[in-house]
C-alpha atoms as a PDB file:
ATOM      1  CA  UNK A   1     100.356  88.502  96.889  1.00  0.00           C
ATOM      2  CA  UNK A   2      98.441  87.408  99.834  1.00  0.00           C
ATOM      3  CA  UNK A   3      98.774  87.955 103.361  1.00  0.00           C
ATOM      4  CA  UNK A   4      99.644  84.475 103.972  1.00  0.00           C
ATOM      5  CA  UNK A   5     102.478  84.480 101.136  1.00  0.00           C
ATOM      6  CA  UNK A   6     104.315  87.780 102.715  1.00  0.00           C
ATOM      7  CA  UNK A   7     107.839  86.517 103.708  1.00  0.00           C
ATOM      8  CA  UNK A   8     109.319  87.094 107.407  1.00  0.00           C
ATOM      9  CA  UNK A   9     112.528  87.195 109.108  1.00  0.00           C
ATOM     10  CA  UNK A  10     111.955  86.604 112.589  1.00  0.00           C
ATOM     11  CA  UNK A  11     114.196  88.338 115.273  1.00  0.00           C
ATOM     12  CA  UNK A  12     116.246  85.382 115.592  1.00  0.00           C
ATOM     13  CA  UNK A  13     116.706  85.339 111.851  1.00  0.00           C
ATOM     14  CA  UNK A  14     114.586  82.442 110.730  1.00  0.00           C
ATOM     15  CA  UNK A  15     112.603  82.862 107.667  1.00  0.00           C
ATOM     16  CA  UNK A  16     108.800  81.833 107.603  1.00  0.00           C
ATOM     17  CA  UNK A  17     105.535  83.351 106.054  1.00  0.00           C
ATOM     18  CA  UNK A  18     102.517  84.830 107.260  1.00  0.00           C
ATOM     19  CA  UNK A  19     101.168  81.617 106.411  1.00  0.00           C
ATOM     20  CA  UNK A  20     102.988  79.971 109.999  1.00  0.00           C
ATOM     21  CA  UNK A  21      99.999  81.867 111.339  1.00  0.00           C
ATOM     22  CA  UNK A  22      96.901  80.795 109.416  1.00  0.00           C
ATOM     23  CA  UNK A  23      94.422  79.534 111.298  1.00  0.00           C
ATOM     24  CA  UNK A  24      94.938  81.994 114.306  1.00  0.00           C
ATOM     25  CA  UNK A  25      94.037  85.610 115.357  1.00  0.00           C
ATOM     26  CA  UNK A  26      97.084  87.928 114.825  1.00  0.00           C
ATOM     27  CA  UNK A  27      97.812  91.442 116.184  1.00  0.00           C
ATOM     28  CA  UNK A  28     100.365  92.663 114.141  1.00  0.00           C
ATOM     29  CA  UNK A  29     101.887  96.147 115.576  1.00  0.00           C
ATOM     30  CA  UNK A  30     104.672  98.030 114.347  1.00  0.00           C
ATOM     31  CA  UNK A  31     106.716  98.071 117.545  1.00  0.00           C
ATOM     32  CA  UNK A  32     109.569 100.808 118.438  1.00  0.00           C
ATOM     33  CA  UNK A  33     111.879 100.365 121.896  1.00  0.00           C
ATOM     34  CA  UNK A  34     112.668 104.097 122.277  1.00  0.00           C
ATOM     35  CA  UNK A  35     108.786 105.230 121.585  1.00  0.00           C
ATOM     36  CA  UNK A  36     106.535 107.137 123.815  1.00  0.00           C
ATOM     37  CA  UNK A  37     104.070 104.325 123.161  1.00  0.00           C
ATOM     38  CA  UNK A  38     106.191 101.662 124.635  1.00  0.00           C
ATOM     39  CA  UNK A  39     104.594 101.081 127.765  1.00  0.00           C
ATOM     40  CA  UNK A  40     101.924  99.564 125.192  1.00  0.00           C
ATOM     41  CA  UNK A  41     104.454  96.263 125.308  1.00  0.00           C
ATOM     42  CA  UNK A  42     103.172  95.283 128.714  1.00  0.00           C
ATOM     43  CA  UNK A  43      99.556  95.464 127.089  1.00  0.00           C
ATOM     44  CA  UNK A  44     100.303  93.344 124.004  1.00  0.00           C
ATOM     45  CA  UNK A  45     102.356  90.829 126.394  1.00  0.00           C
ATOM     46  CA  UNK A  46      99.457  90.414 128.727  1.00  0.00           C
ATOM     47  CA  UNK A  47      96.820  89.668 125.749  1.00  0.00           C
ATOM     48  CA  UNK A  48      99.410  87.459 124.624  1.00  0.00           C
ATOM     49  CA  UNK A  49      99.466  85.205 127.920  1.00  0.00           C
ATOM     50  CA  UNK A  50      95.308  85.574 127.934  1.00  0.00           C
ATOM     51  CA  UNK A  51      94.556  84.805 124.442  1.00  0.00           C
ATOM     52  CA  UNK A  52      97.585  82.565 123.490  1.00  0.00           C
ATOM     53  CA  UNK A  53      96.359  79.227 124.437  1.00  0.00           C
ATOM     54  CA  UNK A  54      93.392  80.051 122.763  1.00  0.00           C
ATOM     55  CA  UNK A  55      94.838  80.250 118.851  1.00  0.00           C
ATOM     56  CA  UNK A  56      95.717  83.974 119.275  1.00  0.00           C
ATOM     57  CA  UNK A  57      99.213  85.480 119.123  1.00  0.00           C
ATOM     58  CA  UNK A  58     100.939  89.172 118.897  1.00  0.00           C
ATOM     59  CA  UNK A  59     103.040  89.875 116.071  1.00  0.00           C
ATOM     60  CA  UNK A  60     105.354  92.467 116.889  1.00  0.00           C
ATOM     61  CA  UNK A  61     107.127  94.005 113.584  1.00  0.00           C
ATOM     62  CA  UNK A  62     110.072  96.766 114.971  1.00  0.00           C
ATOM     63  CA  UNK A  63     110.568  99.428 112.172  1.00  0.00           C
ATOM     64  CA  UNK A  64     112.785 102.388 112.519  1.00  0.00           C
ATOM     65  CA  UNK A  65     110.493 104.499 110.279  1.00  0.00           C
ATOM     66  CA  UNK A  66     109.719 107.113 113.075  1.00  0.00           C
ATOM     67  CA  UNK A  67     113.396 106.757 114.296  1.00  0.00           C
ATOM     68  CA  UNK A  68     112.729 105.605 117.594  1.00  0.00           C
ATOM     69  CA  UNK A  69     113.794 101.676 117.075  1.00  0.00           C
ATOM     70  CA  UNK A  70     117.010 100.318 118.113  1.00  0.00           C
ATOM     71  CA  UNK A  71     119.771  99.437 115.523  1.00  0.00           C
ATOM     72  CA  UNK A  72     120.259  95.278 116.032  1.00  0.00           C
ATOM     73  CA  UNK A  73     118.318  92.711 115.876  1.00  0.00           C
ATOM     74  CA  UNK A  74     119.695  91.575 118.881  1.00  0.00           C
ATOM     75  CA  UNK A  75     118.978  95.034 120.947  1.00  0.00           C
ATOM     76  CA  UNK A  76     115.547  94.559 120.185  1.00  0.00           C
ATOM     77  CA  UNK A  77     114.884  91.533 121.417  1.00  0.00           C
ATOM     78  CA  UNK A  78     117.160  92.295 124.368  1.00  0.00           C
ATOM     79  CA  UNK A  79     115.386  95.021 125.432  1.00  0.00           C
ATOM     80  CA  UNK A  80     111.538  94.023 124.563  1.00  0.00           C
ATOM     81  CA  UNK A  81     112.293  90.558 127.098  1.00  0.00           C
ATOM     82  CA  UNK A  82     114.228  92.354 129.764  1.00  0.00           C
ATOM     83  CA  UNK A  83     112.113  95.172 129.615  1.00  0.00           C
ATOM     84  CA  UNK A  84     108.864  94.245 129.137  1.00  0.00           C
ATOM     85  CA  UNK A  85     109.285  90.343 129.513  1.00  0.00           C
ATOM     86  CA  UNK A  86     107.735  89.576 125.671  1.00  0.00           C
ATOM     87  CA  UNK A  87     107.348  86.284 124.762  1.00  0.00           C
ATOM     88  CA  UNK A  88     105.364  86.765 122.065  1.00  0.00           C
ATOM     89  CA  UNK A  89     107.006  86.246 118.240  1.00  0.00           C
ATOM     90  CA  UNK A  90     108.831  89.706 116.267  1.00  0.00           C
ATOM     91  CA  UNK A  91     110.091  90.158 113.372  1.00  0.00           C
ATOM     92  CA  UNK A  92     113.731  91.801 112.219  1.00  0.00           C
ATOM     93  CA  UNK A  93     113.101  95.634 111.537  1.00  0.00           C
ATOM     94  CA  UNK A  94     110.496  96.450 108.684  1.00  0.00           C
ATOM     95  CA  UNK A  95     109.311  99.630 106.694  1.00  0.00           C
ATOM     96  CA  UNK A  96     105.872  99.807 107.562  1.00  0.00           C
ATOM     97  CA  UNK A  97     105.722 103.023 104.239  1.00  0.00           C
ATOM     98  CA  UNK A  98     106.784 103.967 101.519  1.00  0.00           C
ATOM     99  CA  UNK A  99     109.109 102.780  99.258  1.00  0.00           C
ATOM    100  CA  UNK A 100     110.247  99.081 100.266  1.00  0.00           C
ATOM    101  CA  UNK A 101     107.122  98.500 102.041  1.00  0.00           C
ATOM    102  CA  UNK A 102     106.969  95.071 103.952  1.00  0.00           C
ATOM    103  CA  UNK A 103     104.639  93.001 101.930  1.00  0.00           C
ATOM    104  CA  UNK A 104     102.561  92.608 105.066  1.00  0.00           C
ATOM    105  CA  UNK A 105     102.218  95.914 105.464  1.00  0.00           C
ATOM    106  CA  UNK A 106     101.332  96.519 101.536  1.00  0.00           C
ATOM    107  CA  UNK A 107      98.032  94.421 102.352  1.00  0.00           C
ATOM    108  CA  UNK A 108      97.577  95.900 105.995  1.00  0.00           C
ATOM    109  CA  UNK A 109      97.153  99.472 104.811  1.00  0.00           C
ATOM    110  CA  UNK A 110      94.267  98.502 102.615  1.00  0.00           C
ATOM    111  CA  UNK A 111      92.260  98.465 105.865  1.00  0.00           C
ATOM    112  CA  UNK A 112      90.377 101.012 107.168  1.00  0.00           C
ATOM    113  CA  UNK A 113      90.043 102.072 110.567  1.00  0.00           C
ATOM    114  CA  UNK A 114      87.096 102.733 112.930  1.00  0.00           C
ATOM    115  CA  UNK A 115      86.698 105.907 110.706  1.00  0.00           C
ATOM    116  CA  UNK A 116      86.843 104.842 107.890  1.00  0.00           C
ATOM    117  CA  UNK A 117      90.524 105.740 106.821  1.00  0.00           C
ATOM    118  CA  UNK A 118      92.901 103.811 105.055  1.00  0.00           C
ATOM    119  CA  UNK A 119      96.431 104.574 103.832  1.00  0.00           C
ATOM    120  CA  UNK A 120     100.202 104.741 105.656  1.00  0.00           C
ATOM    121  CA  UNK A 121     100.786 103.697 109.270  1.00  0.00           C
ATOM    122  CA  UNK A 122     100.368 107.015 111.126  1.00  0.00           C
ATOM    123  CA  UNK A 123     102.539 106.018 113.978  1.00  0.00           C
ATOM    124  CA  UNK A 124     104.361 103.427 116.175  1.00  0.00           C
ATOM    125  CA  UNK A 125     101.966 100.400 117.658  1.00  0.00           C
ATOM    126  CA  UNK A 126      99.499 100.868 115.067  1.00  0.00           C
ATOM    127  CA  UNK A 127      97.729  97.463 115.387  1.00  0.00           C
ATOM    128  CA  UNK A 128      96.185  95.354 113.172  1.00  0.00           C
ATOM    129  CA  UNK A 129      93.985  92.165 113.648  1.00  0.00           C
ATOM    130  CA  UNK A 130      93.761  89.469 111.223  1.00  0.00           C
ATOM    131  CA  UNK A 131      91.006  87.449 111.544  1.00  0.00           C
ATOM    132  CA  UNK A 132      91.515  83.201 110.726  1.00  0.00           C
ATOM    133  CA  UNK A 133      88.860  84.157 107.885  1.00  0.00           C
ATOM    134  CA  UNK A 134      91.260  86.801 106.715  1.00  0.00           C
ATOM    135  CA  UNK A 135      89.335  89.999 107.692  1.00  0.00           C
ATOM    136  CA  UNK A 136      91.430  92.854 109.122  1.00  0.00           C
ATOM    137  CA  UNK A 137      90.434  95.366 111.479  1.00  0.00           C
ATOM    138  CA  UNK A 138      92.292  98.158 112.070  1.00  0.00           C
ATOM    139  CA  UNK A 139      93.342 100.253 115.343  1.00  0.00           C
ATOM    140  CA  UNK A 140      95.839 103.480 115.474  1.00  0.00           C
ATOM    141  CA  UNK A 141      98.717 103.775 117.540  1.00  0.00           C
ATOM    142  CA  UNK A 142      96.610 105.538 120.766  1.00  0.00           C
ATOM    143  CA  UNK A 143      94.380 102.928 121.117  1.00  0.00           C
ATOM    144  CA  UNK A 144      95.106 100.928 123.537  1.00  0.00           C
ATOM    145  CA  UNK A 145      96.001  97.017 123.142  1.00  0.00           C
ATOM    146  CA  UNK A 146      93.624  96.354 126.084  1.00  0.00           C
ATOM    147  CA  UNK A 147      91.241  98.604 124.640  1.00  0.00           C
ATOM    148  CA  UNK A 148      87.377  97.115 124.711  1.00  0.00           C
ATOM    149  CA  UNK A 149      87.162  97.352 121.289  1.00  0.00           C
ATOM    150  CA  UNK A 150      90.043  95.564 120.401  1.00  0.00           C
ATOM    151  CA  UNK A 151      89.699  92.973 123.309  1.00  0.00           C
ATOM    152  CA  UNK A 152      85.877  92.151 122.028  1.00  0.00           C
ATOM    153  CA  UNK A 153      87.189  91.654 118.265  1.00  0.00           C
ATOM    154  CA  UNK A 154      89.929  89.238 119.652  1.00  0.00           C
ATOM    155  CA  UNK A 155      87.437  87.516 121.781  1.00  0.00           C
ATOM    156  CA  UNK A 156      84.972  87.345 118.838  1.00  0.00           C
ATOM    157  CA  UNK A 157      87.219  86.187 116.422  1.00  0.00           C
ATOM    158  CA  UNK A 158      88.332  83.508 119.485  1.00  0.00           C
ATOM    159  CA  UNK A 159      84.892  82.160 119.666  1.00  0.00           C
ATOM    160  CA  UNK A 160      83.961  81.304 116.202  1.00  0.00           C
END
């Protein structure tokens, strides 16, 4: 399978594919509401109002593997817009490891990161970019969405 063939169930229940996105830069991040990471929502939320006009977009994928999401759908996206005022798109909860991996997330872990590690999500709001060309580049859950590194490889990928 390729990334653009993975299947998704967006928040709001509509099904799609990765492919909805080709042709744009995506951030995909495992997302959890009741994480100590969640702050990192206002982050994603401001790239997404920078970079959006521009053909890039957030993809936030909840997943209860750490148990720190909430149980509905509907929480979810309750919380992330009255919280943190999202706009950008989300996905129904996910398994980011293990057994019934999200076919997304099958591909994504192929990546390494800055050093050089592949393998399992180690945490909520890891983040990865997919470039238009299909490249991936890979950031763990501390860094930072506004982070330079990961604000020059969206502004990179931007200007090609």
């Amino acid at each position: 399978m390729t990334l653009k063939d993975a299947p998704l169930i967006m928040l709001d229940g509509r099904q799609t594919t990765f492919a909805e996105f080709a042709g744009k830069t995506v951030l995909v991040v495992n997302v959890a509401s009741r994480c100590g990471l969640s702050p990192q929502y206002e982050a994603l939320e401001e790239l997404q109002k920078k970079y959006g006009p521009k053909g890039f977009t957030v993809l936030g994928m909840p997943s209860n593997q750490f148990m720190q999401e909430l149980g509905s759908s509907e929480a979810i996206g309750e919380y992330c817009s009255t919280t943190w005022g999202v706009t950008f798109p989300m996905t129904e909860k996910v398994k980011v490891n293990g057994r019934g991996r999200h076919e997304l997330y099958k591909e994504l872990v192929k990546s390494k990161d800055a050093a050089g590690l592949a393998g399992p999500v180690l945490w909520n709001f890891e983040k990865f970019l997919v470039l238009p060309t299909g490249e991936i580049k890979r950031f763990r859950p501390t860094t930072k969405p506004d982070a330079e590194e990961i604000v020059a490889a969206i502004e990179g990928a931007l200007a090609k």
